[in-house]
N, C-alpha and C. Protein backbone atom coordinates (compact mmCIF):
# COMPACT_ATOMS: atom_id res chain seq x y z
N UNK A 1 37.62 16.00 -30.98
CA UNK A 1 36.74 15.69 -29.86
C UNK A 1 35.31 15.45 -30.34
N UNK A 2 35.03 16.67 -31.29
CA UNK A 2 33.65 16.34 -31.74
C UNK A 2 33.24 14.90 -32.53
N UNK A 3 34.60 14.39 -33.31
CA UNK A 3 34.26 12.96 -33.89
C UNK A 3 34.17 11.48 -32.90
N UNK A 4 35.11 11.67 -31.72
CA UNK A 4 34.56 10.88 -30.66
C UNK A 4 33.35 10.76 -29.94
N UNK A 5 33.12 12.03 -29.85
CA UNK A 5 31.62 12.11 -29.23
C UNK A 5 30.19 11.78 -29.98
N UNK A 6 30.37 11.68 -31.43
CA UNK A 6 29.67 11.54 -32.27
C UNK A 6 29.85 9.92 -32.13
N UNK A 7 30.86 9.29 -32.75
CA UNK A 7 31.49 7.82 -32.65
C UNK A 7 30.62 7.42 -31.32
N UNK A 8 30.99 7.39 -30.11
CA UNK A 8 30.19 7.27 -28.88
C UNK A 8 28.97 6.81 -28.62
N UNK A 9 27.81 8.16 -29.29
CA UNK A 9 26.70 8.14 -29.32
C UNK A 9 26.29 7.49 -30.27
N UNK A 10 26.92 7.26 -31.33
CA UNK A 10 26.13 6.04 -32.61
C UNK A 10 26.47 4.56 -31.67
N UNK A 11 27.32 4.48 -31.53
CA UNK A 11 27.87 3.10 -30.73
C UNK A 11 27.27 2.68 -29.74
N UNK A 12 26.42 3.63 -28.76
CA UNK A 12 25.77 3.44 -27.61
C UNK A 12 24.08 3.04 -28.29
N UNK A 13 23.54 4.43 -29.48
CA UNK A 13 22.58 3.60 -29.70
C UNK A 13 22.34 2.31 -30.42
N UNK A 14 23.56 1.96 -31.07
CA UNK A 14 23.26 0.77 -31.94
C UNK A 14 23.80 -0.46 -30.69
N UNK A 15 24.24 -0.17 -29.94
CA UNK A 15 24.23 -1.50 -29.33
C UNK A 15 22.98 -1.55 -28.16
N UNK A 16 22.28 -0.51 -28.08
CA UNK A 16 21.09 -0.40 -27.29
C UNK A 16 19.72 -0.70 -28.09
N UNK A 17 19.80 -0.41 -29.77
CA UNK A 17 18.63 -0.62 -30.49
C UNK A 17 19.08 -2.70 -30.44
N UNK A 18 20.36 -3.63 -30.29
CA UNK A 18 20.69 -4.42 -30.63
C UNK A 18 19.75 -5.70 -29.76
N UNK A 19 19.29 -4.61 -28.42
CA UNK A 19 18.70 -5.75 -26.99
C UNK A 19 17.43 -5.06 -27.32
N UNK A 20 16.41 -4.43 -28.61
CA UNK A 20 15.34 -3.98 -28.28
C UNK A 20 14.36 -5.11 -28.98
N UNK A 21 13.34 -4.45 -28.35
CA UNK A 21 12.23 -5.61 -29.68
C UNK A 21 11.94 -4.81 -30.28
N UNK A 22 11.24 -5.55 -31.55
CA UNK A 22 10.89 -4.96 -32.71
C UNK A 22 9.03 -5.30 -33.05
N UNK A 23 8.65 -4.61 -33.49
CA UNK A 23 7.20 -4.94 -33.70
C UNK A 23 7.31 -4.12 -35.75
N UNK A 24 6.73 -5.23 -36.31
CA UNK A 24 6.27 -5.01 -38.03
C UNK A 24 5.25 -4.52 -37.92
N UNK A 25 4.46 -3.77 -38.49
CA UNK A 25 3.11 -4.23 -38.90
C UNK A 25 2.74 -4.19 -40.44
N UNK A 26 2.54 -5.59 -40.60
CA UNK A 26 2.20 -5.44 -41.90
C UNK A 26 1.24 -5.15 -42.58
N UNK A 27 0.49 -4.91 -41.89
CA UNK A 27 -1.16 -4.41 -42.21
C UNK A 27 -1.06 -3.23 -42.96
N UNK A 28 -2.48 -2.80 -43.98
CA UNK A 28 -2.61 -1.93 -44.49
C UNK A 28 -3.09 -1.10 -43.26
N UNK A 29 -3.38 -0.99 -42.41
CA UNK A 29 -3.91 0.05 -41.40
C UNK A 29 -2.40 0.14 -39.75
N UNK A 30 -2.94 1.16 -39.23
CA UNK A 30 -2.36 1.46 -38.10
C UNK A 30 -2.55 0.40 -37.27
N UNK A 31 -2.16 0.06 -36.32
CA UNK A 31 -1.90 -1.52 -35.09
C UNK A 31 -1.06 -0.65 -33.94
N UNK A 32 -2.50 -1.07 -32.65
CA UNK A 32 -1.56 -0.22 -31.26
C UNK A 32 -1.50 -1.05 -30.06
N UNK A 33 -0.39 -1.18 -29.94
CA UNK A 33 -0.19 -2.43 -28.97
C UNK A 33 -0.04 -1.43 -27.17
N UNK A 34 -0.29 -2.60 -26.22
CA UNK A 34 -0.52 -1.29 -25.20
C UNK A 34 0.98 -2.14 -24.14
N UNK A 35 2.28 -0.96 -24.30
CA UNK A 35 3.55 -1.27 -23.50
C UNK A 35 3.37 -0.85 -22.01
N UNK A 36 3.91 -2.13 -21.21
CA UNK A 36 4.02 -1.87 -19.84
C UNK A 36 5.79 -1.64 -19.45
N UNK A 37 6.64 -1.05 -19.30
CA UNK A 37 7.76 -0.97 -19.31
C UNK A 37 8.23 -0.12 -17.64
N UNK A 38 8.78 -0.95 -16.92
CA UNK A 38 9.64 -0.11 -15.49
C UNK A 38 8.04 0.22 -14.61
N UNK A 39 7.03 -0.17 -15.19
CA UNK A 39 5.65 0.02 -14.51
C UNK A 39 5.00 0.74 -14.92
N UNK A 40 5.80 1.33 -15.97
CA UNK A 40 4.72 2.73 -16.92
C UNK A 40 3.93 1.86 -18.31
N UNK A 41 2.59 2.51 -18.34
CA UNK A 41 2.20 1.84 -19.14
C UNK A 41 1.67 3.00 -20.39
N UNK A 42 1.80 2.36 -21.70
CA UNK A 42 1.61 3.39 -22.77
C UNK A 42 1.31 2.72 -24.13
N UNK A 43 0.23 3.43 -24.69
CA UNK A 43 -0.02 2.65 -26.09
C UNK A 43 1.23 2.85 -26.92
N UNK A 44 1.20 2.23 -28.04
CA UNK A 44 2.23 2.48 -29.16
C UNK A 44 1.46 2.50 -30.55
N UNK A 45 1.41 3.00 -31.32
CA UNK A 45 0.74 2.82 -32.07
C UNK A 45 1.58 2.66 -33.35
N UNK A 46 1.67 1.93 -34.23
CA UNK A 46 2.39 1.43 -34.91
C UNK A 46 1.59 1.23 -36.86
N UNK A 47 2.26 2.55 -37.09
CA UNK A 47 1.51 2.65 -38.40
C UNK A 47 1.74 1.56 -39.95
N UNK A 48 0.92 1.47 -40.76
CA UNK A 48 0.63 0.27 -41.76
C UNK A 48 2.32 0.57 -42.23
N UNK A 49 2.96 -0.80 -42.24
CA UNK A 49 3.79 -1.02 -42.86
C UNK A 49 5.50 -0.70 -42.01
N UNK A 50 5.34 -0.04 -41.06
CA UNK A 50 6.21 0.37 -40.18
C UNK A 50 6.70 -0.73 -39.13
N UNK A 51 8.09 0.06 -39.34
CA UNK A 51 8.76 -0.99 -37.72
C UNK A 51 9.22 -0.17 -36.99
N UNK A 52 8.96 -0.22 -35.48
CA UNK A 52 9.39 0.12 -34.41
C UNK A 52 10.26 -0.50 -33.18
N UNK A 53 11.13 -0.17 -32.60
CA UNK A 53 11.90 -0.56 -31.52
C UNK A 53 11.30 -0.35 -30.45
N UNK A 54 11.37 -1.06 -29.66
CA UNK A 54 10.95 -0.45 -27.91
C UNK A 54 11.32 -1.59 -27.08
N UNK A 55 11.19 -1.53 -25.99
CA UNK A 55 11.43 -2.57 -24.91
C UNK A 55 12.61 -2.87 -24.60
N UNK A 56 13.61 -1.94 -24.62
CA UNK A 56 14.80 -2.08 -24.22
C UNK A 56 15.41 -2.72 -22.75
N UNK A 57 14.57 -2.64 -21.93
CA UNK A 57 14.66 -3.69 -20.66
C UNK A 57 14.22 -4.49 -20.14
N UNK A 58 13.40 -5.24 -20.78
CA UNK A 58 11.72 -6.14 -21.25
C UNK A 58 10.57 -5.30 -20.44
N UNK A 59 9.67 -5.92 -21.16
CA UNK A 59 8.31 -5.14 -20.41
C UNK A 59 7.01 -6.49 -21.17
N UNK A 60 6.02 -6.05 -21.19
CA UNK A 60 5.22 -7.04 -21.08
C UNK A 60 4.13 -6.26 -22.10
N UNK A 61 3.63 -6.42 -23.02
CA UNK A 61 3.17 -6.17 -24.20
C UNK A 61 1.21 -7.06 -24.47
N UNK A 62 0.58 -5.89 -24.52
CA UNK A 62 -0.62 -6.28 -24.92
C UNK A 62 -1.09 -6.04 -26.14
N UNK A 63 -1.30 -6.75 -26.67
CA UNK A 63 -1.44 -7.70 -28.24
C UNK A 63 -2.48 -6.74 -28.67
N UNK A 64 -2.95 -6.35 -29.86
CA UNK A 64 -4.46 -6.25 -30.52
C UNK A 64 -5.10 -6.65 -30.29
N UNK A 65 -5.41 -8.27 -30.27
CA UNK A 65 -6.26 -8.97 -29.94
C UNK A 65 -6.26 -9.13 -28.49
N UNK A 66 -5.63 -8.44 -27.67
CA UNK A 66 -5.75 -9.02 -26.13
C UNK A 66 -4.85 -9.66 -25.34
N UNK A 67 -4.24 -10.89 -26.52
CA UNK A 67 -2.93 -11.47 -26.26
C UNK A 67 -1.75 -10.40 -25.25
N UNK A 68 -1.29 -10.97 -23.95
CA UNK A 68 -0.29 -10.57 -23.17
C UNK A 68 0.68 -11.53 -23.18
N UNK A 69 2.19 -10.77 -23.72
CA UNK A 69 3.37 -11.44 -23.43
C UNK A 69 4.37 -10.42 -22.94
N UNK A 70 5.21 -11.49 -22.18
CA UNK A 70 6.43 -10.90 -21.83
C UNK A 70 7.31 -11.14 -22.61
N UNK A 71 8.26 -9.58 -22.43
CA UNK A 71 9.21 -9.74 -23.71
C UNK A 71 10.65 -9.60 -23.25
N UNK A 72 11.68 -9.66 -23.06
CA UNK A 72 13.02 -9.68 -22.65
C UNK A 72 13.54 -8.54 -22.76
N UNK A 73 13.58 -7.90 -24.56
CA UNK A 73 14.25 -7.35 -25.16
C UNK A 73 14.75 -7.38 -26.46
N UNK A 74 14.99 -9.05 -27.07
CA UNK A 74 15.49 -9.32 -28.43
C UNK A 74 14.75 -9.30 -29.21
N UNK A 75 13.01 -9.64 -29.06
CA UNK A 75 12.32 -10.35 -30.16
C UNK A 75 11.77 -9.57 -31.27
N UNK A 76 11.24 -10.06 -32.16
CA UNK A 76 10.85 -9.17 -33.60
C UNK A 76 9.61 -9.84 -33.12
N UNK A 77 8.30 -9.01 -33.35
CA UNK A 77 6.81 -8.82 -33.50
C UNK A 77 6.52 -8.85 -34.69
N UNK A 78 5.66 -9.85 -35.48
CA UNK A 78 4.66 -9.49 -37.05
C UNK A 78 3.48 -9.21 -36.78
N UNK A 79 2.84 -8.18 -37.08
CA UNK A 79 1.58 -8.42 -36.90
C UNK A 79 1.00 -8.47 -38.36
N UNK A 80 0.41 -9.04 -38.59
CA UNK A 80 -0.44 -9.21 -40.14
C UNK A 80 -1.78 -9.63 -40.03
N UNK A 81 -2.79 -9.28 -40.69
CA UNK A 81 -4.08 -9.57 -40.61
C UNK A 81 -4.66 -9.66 -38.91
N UNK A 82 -3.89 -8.57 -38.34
CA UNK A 82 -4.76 -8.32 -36.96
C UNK A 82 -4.29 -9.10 -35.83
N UNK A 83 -3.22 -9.91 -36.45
CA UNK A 83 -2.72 -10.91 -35.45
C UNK A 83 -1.24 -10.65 -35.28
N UNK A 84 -0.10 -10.97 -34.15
CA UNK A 84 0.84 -11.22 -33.61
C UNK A 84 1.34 -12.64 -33.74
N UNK A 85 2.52 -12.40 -33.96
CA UNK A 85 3.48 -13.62 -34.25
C UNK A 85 4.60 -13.20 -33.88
N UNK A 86 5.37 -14.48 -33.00
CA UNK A 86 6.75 -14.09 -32.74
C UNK A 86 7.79 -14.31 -33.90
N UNK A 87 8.60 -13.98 -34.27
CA UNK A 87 9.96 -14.28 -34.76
C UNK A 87 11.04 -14.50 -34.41
C-alpha cells in the first residue's frame, strides 16, 4: 500500500510540475518577479542561477522591468541581464 501511495504522489506531482511555468534566472544576482495567481498576489524571488516552477493554473506575471504578461501554465522564463524572455 505504502508503494502505491508513494507511486501516486510522484505521478500527480510530475504531471502537475508538467502544466507549470518555469522562470531561469541567469543572473549573477537574485530577480523577483511579482505573481498574481486565483487573485492572490505575491513576490517570488528567484535566486542567481536558479529555476523555479509556479503558475500552475496561469496567472499573470510582473516582469523586473515592469513588463506584465499572462501566462497559461507551460512557458519557460529567462531572465538574463535584468531582462525577460520567453522560451
Amino acid at each position: 500500500m505504502k508503494i502505491f501511495t508513494t507511486a501516486a504522489i510522484a505521478f500527480v506531482a510530475a504531471t502537475g510540475a508538467a502544466h507549470a511555468a518555469s522562470i531561469v534566472n541567469a543572473d549573477q544576482e537574485p530577480r523577483t518577479v511579482v505573481v498574481t495567481e486565483g487573485g492572490n498576489q505575491s513576490e517570488l524571488v528567484v535566486g542567481a542561477g536558479e529555476t523555479v516552477q509556479f503558475c500552475q493554473d496561469g496567472c499573470f506575471v510582473t516582469m523586473p522591468n515592469g513588463d506584465r504578461e499572462a501566462l497559461t501554465g507551460g512557458e519557460t522564463i529567462e531572465i538574463s541581464g535584468g531582462r525577460a524572455r520567453f522560451r
